[in-house]
N, C-alpha and C. Protein backbone atom coordinates (compact mmCIF):
# COMPACT_ATOMS: atom_id res chain seq x y z
N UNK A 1 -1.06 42.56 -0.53
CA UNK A 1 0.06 41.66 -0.70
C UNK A 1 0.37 40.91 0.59
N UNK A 2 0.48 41.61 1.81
CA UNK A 2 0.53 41.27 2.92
C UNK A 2 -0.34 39.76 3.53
N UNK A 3 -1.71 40.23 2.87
CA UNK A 3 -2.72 39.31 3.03
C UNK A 3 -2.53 37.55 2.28
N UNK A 4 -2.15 37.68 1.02
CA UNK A 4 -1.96 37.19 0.14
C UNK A 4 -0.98 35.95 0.75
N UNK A 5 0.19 36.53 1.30
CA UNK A 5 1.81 35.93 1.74
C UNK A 5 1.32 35.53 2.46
N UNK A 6 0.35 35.88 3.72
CA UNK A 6 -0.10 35.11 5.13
C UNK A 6 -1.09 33.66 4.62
N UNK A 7 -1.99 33.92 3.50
CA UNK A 7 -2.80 33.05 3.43
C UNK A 7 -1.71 32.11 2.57
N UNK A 8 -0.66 32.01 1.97
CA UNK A 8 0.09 30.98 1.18
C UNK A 8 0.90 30.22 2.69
N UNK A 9 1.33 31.21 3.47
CA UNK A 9 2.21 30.41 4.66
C UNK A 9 1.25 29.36 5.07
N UNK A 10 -0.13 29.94 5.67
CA UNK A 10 -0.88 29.39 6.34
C UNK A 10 -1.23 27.97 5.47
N UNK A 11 -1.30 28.34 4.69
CA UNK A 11 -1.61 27.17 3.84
C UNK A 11 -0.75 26.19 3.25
N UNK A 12 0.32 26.43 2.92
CA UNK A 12 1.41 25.30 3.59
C UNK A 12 1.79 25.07 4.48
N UNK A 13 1.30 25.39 5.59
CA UNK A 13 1.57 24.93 7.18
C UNK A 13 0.89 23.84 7.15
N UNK A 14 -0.69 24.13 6.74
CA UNK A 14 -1.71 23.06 6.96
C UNK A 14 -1.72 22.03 5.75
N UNK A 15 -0.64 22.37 4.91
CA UNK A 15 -0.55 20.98 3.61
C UNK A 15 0.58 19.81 4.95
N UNK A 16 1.58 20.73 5.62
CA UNK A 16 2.55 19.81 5.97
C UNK A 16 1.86 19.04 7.42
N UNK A 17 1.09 19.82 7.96
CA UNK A 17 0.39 19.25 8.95
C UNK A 17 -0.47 18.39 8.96
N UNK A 18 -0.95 18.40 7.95
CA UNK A 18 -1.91 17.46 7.55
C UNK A 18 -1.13 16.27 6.64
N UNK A 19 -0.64 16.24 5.94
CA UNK A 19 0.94 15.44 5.75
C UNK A 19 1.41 14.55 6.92
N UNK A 20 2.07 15.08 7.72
CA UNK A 20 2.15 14.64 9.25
C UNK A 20 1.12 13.92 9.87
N UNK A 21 0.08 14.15 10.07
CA UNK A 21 -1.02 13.63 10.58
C UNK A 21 -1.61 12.42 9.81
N UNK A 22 -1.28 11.99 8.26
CA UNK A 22 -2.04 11.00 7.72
C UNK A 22 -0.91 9.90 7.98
N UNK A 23 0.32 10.35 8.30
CA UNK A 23 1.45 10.05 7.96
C UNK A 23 1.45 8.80 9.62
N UNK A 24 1.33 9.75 10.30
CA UNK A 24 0.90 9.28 12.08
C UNK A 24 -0.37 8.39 11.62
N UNK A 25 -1.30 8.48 11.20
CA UNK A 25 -2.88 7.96 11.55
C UNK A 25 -2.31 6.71 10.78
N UNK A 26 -1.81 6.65 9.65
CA UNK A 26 -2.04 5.11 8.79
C UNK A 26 -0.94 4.16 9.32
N UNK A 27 -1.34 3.05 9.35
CA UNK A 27 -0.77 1.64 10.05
C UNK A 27 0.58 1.46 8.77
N UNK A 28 1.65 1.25 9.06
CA UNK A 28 2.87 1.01 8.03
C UNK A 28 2.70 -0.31 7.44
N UNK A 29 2.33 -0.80 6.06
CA UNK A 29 1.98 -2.15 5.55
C UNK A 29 3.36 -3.09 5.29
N UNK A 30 4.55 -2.50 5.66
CA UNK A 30 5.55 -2.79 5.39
C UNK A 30 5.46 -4.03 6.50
N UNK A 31 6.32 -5.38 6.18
CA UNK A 31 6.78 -6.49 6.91
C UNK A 31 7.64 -6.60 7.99
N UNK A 32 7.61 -6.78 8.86
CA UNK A 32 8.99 -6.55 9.55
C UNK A 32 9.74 -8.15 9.79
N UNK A 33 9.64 -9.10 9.67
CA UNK A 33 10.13 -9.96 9.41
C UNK A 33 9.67 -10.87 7.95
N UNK A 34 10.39 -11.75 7.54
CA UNK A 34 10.33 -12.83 6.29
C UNK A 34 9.41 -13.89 6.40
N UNK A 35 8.90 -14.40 5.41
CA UNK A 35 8.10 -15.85 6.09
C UNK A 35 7.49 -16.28 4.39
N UNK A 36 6.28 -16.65 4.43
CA UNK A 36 5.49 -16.59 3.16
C UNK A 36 4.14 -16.63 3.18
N UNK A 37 3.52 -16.47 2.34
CA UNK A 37 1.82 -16.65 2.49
C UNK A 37 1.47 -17.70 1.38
N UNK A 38 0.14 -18.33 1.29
CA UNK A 38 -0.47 -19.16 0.35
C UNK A 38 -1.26 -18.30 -0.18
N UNK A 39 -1.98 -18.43 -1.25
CA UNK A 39 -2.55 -17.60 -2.02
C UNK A 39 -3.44 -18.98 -2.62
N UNK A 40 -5.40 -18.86 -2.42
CA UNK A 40 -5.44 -19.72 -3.13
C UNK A 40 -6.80 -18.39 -3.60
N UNK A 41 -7.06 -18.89 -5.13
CA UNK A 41 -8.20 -17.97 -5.97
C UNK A 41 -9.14 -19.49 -6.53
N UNK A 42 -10.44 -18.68 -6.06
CA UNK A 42 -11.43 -19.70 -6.25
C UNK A 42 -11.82 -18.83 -7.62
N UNK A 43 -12.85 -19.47 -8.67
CA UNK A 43 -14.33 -18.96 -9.46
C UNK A 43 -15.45 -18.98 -8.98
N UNK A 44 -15.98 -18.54 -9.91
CA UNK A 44 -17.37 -18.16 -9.21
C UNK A 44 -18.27 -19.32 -9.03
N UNK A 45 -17.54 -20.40 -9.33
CA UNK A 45 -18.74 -21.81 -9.30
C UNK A 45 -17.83 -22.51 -7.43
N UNK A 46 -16.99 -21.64 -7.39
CA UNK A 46 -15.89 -21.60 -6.12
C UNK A 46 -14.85 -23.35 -6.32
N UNK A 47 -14.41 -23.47 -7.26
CA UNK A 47 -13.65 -24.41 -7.71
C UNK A 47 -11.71 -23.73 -7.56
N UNK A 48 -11.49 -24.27 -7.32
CA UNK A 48 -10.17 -23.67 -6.86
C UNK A 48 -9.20 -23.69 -8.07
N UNK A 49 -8.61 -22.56 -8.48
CA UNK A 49 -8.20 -22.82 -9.71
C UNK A 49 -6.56 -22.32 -9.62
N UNK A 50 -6.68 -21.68 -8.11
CA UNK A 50 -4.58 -21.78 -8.33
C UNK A 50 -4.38 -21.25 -6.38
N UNK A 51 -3.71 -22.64 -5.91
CA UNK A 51 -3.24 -22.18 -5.14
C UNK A 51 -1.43 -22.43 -5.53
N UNK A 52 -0.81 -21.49 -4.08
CA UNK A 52 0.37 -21.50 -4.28
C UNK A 52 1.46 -21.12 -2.67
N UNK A 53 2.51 -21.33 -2.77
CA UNK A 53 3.00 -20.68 -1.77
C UNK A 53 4.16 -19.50 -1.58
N UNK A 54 3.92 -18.39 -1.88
CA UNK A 54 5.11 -17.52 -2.00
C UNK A 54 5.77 -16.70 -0.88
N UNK A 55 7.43 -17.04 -1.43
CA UNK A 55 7.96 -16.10 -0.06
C UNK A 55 8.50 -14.83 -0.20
N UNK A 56 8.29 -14.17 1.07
CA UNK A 56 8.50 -13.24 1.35
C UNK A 56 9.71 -12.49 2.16
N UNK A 57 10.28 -11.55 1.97
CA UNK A 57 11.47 -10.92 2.44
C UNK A 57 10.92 -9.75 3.54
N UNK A 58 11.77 -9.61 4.34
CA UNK A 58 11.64 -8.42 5.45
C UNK A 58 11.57 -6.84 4.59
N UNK A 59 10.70 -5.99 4.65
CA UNK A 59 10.44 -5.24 4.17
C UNK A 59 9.73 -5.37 2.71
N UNK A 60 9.00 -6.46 2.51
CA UNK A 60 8.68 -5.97 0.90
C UNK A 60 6.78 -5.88 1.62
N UNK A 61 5.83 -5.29 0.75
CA UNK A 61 4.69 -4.88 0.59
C UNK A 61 3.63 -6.68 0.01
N UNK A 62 2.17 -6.53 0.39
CA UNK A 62 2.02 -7.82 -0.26
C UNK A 62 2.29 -7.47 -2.11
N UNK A 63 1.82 -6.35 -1.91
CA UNK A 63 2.06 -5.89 -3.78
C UNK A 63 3.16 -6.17 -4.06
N UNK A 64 4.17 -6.48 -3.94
CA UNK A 64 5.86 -6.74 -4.14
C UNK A 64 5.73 -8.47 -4.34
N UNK A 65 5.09 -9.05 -3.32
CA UNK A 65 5.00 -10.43 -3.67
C UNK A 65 4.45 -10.98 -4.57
N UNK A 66 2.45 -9.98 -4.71
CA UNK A 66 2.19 -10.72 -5.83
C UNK A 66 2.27 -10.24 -6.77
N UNK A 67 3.22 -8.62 -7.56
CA UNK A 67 3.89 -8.29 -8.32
C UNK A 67 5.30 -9.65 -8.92
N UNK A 68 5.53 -10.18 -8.06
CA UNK A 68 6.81 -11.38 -8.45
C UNK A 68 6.22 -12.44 -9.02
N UNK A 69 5.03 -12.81 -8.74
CA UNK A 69 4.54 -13.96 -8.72
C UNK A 69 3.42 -14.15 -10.27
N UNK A 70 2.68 -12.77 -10.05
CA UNK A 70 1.93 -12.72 -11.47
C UNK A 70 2.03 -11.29 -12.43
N UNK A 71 1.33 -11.71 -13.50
CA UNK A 71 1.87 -9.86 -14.26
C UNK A 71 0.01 -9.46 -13.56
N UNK A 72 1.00 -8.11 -12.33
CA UNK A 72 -0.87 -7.67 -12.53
C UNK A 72 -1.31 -6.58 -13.73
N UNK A 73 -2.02 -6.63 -13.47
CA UNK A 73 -2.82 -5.08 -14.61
C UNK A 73 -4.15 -4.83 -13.81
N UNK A 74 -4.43 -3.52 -13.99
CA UNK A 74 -5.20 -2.78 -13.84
C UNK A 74 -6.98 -2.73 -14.33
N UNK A 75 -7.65 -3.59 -13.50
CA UNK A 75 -8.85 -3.61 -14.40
C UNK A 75 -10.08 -2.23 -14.61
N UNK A 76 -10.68 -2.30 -15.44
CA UNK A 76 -11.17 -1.26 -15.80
C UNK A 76 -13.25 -1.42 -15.74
């Protein structure tokens, strides 16, 4: 039992440490100031078929912008 309790501590030590550590290693995608970006999507014959200019707020993600802008979905 003894054994058991040590290997569960140990092992949520190293879930939160490692938690911590991805947490430190990855760059924050968040904005820190407002502004906007253009967005232009070519085809494959590279004909330009939508540009645009959308703005952006302090703290939103690019997914937040082009969540506002188009319905995405998930391709498969």
């Amino acid at each position: 039992m003894k054994k058991l309790s040590f290997k569960i501590i140990v092992t949520v030590i190293m879930i939160i440490v490692g938690f911590i550590v991805i947490q430190w290693l990855l760059p924050n995608q968040e904005t820190t100031e407002s502004g906007s970006v253009t967005i232009q999507i070519y085809n494959e014959a590279s004909e330009l078929v939508y540009e645009g200019t959308h703005d952006f707020e302090k703290g939103m993600y690019l997914y937040d912008v082009l969540d506002a802008s188009f319905e995405l979905t998930c391709a498969n």
